[in-house]
PDB file of N, CA and C in Angstrom:
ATOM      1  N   UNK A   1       1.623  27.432  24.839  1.00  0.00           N
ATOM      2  CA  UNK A   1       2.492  26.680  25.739  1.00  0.00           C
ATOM      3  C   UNK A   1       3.014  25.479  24.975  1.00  0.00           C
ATOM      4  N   UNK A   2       4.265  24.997  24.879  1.00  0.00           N
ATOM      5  CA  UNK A   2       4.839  23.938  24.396  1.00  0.00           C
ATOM      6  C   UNK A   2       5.909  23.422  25.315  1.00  0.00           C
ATOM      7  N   UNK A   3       5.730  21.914  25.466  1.00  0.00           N
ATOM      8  CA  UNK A   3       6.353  21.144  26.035  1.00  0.00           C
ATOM      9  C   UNK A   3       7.592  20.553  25.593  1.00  0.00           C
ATOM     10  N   UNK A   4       8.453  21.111  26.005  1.00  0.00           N
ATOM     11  CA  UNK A   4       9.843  20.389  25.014  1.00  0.00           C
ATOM     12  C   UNK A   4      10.077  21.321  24.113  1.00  0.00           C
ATOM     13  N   UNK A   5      11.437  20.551  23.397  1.00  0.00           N
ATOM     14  CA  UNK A   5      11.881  21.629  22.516  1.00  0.00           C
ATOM     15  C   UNK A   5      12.665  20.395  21.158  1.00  0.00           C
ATOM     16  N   UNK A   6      11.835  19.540  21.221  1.00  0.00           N
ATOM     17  CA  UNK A   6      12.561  18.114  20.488  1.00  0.00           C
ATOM     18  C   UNK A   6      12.731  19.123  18.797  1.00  0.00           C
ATOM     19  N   UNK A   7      12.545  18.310  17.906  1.00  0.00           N
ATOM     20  CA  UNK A   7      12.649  18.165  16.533  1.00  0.00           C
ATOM     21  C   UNK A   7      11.453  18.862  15.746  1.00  0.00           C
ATOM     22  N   UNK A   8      10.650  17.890  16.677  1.00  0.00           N
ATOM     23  CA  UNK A   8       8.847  18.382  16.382  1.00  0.00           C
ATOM     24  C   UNK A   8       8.733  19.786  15.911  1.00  0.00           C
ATOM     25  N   UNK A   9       9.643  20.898  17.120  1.00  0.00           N
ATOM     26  CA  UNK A   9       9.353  22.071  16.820  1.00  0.00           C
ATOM     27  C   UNK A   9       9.461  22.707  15.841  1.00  0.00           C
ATOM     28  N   UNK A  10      10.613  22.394  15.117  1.00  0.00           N
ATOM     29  CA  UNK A  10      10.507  23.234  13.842  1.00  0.00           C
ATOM     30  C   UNK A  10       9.426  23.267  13.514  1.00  0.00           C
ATOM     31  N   UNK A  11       8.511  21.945  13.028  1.00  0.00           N
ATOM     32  CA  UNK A  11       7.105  22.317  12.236  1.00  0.00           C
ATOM     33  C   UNK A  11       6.723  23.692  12.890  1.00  0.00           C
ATOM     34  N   UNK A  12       6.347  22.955  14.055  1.00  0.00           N
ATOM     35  CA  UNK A  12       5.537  24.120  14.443  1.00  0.00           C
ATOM     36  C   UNK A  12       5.678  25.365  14.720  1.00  0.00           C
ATOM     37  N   UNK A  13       6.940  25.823  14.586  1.00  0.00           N
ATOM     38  CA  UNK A  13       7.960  26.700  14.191  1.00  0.00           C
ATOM     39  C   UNK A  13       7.194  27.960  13.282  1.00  0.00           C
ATOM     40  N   UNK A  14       7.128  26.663  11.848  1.00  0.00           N
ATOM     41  CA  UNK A  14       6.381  27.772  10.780  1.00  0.00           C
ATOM     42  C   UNK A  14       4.990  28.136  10.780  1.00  0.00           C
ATOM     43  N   UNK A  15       4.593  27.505  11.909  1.00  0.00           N
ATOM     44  CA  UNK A  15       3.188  27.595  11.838  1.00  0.00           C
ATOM     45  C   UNK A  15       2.927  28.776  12.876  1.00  0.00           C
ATOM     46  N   UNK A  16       3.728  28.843  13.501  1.00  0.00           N
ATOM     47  CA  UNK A  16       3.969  30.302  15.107  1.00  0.00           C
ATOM     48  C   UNK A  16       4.141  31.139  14.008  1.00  0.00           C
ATOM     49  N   UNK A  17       4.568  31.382  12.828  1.00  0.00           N
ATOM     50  CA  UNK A  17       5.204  32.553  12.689  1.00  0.00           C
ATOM     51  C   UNK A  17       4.009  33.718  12.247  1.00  0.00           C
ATOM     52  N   UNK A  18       3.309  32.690  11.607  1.00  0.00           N
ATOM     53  CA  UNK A  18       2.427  33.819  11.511  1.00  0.00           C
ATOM     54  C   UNK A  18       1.686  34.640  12.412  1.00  0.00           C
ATOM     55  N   UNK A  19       1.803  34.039  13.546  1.00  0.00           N
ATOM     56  CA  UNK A  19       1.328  34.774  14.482  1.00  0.00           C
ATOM     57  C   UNK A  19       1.988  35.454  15.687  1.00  0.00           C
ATOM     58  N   UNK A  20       1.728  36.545  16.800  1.00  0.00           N
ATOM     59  CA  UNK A  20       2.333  36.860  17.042  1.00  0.00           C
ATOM     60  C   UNK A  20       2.395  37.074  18.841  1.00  0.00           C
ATOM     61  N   UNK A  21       1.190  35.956  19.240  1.00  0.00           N
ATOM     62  CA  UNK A  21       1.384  36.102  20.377  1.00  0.00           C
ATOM     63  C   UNK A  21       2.190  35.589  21.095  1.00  0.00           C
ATOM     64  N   UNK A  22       2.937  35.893  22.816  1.00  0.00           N
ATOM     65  CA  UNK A  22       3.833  35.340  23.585  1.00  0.00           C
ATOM     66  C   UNK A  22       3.874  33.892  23.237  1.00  0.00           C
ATOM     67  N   UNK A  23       4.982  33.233  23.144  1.00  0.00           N
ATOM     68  CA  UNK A  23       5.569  31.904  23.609  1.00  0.00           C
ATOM     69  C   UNK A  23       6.526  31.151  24.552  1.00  0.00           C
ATOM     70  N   UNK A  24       5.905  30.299  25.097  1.00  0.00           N
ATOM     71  CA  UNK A  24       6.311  29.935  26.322  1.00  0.00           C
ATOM     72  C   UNK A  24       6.410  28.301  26.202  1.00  0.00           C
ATOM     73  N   UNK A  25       7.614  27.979  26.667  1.00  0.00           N
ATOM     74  CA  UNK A  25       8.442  26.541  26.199  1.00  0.00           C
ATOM     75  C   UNK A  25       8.230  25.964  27.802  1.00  0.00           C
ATOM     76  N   UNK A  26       8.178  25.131  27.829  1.00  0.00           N
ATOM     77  CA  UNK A  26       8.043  24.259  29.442  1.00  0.00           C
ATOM     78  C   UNK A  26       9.113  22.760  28.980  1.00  0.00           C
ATOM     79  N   UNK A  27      10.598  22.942  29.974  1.00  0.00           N
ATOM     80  CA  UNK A  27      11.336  21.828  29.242  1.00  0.00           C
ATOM     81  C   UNK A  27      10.955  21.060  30.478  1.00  0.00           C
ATOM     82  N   UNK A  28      11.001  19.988  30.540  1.00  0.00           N
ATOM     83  CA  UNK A  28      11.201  18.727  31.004  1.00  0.00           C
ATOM     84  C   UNK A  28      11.886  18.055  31.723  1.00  0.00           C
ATOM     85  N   UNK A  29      13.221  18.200  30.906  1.00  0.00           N
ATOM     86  CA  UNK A  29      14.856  17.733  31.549  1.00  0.00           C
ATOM     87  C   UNK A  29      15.804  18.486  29.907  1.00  0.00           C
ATOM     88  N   UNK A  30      16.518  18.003  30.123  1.00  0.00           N
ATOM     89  CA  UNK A  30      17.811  18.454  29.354  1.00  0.00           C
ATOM     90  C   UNK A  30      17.762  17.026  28.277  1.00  0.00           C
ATOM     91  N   UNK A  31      17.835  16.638  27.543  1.00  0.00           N
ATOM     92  CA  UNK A  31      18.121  15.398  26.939  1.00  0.00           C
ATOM     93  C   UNK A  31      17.974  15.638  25.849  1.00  0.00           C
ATOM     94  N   UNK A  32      18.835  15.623  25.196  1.00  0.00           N
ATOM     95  CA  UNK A  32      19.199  15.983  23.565  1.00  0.00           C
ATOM     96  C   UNK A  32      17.743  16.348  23.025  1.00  0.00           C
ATOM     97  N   UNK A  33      17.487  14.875  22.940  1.00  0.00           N
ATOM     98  CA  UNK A  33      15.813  14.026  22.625  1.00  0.00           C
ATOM     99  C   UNK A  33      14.564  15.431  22.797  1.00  0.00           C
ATOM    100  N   UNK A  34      15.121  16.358  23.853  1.00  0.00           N
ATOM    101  CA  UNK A  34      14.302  17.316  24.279  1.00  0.00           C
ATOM    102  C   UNK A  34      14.633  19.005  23.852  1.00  0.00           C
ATOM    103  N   UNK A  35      15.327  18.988  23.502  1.00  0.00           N
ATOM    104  CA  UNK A  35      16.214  20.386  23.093  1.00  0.00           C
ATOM    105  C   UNK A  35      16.776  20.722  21.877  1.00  0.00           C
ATOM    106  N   UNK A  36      16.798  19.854  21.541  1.00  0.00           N
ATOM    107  CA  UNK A  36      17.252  19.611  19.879  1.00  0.00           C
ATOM    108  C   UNK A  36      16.774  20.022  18.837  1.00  0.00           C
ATOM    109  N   UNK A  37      15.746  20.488  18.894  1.00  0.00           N
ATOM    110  CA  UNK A  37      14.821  21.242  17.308  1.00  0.00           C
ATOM    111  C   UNK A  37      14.993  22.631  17.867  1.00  0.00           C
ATOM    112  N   UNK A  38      15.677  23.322  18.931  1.00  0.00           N
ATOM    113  CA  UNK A  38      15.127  24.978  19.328  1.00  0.00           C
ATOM    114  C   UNK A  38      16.259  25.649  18.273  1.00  0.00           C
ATOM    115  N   UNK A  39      17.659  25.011  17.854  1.00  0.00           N
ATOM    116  CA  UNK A  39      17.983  26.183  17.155  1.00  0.00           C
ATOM    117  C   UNK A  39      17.189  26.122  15.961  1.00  0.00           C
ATOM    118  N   UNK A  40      16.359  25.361  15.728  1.00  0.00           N
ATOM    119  CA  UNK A  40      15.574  25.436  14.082  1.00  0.00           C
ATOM    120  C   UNK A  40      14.483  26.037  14.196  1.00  0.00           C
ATOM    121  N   UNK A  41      14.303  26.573  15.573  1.00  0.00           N
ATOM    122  CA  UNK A  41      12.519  26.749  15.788  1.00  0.00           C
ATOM    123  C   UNK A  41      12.215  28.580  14.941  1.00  0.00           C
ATOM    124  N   UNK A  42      12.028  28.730  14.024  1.00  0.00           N
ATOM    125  CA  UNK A  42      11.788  29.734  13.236  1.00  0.00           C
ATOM    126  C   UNK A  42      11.475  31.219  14.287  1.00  0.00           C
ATOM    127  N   UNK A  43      10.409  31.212  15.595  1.00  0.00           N
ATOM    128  CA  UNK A  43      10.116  32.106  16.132  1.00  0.00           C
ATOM    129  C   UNK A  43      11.591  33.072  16.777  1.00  0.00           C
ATOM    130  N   UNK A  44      12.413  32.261  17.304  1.00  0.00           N
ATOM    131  CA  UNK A  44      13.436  32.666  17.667  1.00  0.00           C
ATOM    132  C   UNK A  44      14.068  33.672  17.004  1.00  0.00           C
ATOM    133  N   UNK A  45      13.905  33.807  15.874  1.00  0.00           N
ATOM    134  CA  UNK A  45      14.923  34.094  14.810  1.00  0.00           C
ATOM    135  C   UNK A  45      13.743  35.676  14.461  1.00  0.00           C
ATOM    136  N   UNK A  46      12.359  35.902  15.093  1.00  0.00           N
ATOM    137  CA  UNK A  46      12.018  36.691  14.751  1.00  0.00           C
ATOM    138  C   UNK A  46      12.272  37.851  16.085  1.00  0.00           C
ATOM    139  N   UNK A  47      12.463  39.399  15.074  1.00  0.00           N
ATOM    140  CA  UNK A  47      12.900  40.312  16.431  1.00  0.00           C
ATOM    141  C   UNK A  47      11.630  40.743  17.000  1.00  0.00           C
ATOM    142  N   UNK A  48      12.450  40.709  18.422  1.00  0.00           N
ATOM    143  CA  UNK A  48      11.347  41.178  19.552  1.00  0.00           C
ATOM    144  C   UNK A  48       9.974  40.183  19.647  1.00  0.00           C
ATOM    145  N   UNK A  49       9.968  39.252  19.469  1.00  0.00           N
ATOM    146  CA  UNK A  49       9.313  37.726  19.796  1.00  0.00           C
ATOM    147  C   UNK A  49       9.692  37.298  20.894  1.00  0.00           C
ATOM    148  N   UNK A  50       8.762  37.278  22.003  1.00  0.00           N
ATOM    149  CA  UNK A  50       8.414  37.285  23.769  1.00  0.00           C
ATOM    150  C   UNK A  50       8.000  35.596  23.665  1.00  0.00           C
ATOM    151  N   UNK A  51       9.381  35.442  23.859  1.00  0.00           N
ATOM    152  CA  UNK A  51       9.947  33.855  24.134  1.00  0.00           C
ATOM    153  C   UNK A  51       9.978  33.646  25.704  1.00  0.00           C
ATOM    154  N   UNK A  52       9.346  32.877  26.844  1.00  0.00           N
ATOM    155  CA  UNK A  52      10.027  32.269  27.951  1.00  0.00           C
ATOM    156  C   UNK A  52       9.963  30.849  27.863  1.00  0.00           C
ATOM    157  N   UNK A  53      11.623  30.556  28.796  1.00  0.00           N
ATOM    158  CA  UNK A  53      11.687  29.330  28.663  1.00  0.00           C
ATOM    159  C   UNK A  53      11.546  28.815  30.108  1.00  0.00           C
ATOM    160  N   UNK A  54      10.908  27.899  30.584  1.00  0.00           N
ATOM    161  CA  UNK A  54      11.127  27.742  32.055  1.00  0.00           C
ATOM    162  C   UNK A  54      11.563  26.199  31.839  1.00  0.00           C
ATOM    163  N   UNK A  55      12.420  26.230  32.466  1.00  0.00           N
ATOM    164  CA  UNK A  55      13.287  24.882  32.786  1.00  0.00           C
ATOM    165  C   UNK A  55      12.676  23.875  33.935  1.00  0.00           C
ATOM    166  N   UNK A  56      12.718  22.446  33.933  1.00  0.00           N
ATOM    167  CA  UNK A  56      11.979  21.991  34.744  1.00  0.00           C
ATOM    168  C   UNK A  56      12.410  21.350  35.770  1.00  0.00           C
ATOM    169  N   UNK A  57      12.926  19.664  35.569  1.00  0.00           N
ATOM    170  CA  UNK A  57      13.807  19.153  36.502  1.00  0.00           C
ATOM    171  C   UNK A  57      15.102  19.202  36.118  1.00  0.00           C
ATOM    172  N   UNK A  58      15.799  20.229  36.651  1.00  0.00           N
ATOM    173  CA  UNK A  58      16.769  20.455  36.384  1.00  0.00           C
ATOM    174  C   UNK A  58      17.533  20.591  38.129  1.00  0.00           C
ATOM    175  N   UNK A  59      18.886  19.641  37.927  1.00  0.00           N
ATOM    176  CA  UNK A  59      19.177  19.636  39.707  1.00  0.00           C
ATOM    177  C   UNK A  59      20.401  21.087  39.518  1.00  0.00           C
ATOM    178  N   UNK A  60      21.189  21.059  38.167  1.00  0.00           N
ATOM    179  CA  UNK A  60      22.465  22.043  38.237  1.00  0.00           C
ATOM    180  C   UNK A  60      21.925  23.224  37.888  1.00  0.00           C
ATOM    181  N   UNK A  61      22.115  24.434  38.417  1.00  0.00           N
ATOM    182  CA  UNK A  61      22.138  25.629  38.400  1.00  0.00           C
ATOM    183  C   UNK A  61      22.353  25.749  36.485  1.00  0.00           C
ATOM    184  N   UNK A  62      23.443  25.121  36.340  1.00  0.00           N
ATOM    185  CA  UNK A  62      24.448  25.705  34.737  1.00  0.00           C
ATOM    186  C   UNK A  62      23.363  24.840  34.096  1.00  0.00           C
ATOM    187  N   UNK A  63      22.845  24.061  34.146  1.00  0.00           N
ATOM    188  CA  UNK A  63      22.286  23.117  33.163  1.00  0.00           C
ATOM    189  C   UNK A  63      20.880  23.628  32.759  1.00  0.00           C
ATOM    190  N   UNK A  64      20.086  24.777  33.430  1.00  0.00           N
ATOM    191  CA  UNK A  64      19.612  25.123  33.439  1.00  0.00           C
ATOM    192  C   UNK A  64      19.555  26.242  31.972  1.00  0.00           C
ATOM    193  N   UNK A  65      20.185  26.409  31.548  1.00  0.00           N
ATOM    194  CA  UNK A  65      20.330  27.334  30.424  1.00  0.00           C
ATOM    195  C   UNK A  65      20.744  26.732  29.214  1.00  0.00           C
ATOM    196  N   UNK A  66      20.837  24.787  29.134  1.00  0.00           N
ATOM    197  CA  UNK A  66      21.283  24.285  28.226  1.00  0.00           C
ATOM    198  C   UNK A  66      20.572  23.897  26.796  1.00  0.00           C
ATOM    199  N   UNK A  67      19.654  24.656  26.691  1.00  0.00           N
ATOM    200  CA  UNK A  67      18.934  25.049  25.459  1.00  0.00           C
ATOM    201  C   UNK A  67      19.223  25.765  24.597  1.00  0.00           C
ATOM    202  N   UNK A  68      19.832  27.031  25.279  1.00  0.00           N
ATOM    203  CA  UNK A  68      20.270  27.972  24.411  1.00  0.00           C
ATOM    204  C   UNK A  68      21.860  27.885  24.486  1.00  0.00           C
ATOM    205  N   UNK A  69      22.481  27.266  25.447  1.00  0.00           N
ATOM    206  CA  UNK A  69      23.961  27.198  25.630  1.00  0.00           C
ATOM    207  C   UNK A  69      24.370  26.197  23.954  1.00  0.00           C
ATOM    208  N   UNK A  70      23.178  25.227  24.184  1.00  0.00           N
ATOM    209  CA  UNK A  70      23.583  24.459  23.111  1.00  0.00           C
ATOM    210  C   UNK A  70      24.079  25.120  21.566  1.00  0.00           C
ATOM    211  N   UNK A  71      24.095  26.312  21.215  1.00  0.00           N
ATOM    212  CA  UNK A  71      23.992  27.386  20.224  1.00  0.00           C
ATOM    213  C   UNK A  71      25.423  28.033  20.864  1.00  0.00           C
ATOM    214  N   UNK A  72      26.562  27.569  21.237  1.00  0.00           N
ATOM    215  CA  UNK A  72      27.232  28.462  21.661  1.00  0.00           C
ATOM    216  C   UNK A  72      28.583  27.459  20.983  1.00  0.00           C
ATOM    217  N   UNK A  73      30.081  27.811  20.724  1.00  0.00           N
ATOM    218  CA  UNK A  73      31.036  27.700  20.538  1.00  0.00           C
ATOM    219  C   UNK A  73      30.915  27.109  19.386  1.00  0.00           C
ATOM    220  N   UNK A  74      31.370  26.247  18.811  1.00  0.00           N
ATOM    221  CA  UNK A  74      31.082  25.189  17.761  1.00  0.00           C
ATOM    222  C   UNK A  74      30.250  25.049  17.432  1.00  0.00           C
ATOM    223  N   UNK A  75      28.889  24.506  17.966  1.00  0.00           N
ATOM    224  CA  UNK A  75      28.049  23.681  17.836  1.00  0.00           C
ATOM    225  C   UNK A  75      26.907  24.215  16.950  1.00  0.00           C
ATOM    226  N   UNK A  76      27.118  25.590  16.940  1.00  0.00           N
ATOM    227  CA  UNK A  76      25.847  25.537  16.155  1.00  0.00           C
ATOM    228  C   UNK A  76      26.177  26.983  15.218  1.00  0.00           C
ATOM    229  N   UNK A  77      26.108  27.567  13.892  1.00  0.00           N
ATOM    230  CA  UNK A  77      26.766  29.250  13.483  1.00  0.00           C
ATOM    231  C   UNK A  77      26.296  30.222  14.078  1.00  0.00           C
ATOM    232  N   UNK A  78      24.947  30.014  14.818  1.00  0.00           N
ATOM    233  CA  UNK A  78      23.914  31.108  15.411  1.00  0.00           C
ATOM    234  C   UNK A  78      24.319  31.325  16.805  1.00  0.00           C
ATOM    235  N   UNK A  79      24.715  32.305  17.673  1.00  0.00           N
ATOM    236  CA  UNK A  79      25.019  32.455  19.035  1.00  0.00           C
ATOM    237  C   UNK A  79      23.563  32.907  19.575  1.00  0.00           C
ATOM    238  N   UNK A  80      23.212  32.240  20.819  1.00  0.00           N
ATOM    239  CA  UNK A  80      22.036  32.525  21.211  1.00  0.00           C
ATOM    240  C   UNK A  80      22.119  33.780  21.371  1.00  0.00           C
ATOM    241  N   UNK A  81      23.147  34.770  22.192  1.00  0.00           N
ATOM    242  CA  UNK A  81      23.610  35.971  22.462  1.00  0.00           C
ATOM    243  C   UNK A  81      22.660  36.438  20.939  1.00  0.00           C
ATOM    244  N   UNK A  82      23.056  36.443  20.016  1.00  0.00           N
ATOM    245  CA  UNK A  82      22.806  37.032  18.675  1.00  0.00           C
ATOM    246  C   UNK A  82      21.403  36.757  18.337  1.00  0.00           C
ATOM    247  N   UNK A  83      20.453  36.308  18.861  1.00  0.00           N
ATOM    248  CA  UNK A  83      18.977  35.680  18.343  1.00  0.00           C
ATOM    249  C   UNK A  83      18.211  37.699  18.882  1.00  0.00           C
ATOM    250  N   UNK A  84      17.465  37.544  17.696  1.00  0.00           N
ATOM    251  CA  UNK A  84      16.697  38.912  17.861  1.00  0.00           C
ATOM    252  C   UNK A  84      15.237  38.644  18.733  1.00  0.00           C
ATOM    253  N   UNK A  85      14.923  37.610  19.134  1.00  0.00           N
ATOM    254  CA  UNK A  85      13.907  37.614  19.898  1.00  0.00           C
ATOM    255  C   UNK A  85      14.293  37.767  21.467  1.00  0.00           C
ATOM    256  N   UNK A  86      13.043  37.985  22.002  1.00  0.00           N
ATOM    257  CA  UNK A  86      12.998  38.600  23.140  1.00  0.00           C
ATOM    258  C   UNK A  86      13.257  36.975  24.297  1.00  0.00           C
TER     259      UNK A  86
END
């Protein structure tokens, strides 16, 4: 279980990889400060890796998906659409 999705994660990123059980993200709120290390987080990027994310105080329906939205148009080369994990 991990709280947030800040910067932090990458580390711990490489340290998930070797292993291979479920991961499960618990966000907080939306705030950069909080979401900001997931396109670096290494597990993502592995296929068929049983990722859930449950969103927390979140009041908008759309804002609710702004973890991985953040990976979309510009902002980032990786489309979440395109991530091989589960």
């Amino acid at each position: 279980l991990i709280l947030d999705s800040g910067t932090g994660i990458a580390k711990l990123g490489d340290y998930l990889l070797e292993q291979q059980s479920p991961i499960y993200i618990l966000l907080t709120h939306n705030h950069w400060d909080h979401i900001q290390g997931f396109p670096f987080f290494k597990p993502i990027y592995q296929a068929n890796r049983d990722i859930t994310i449950v969103a927390g105080d979140v009041d908008d329906k759309n804002t609710q998906h702004a973890i991985v939205e953040q990976m979309s148009g510009s902002y980032f080369p990786v489309r979440h659409q395109d991530l091989p994990s589960n």
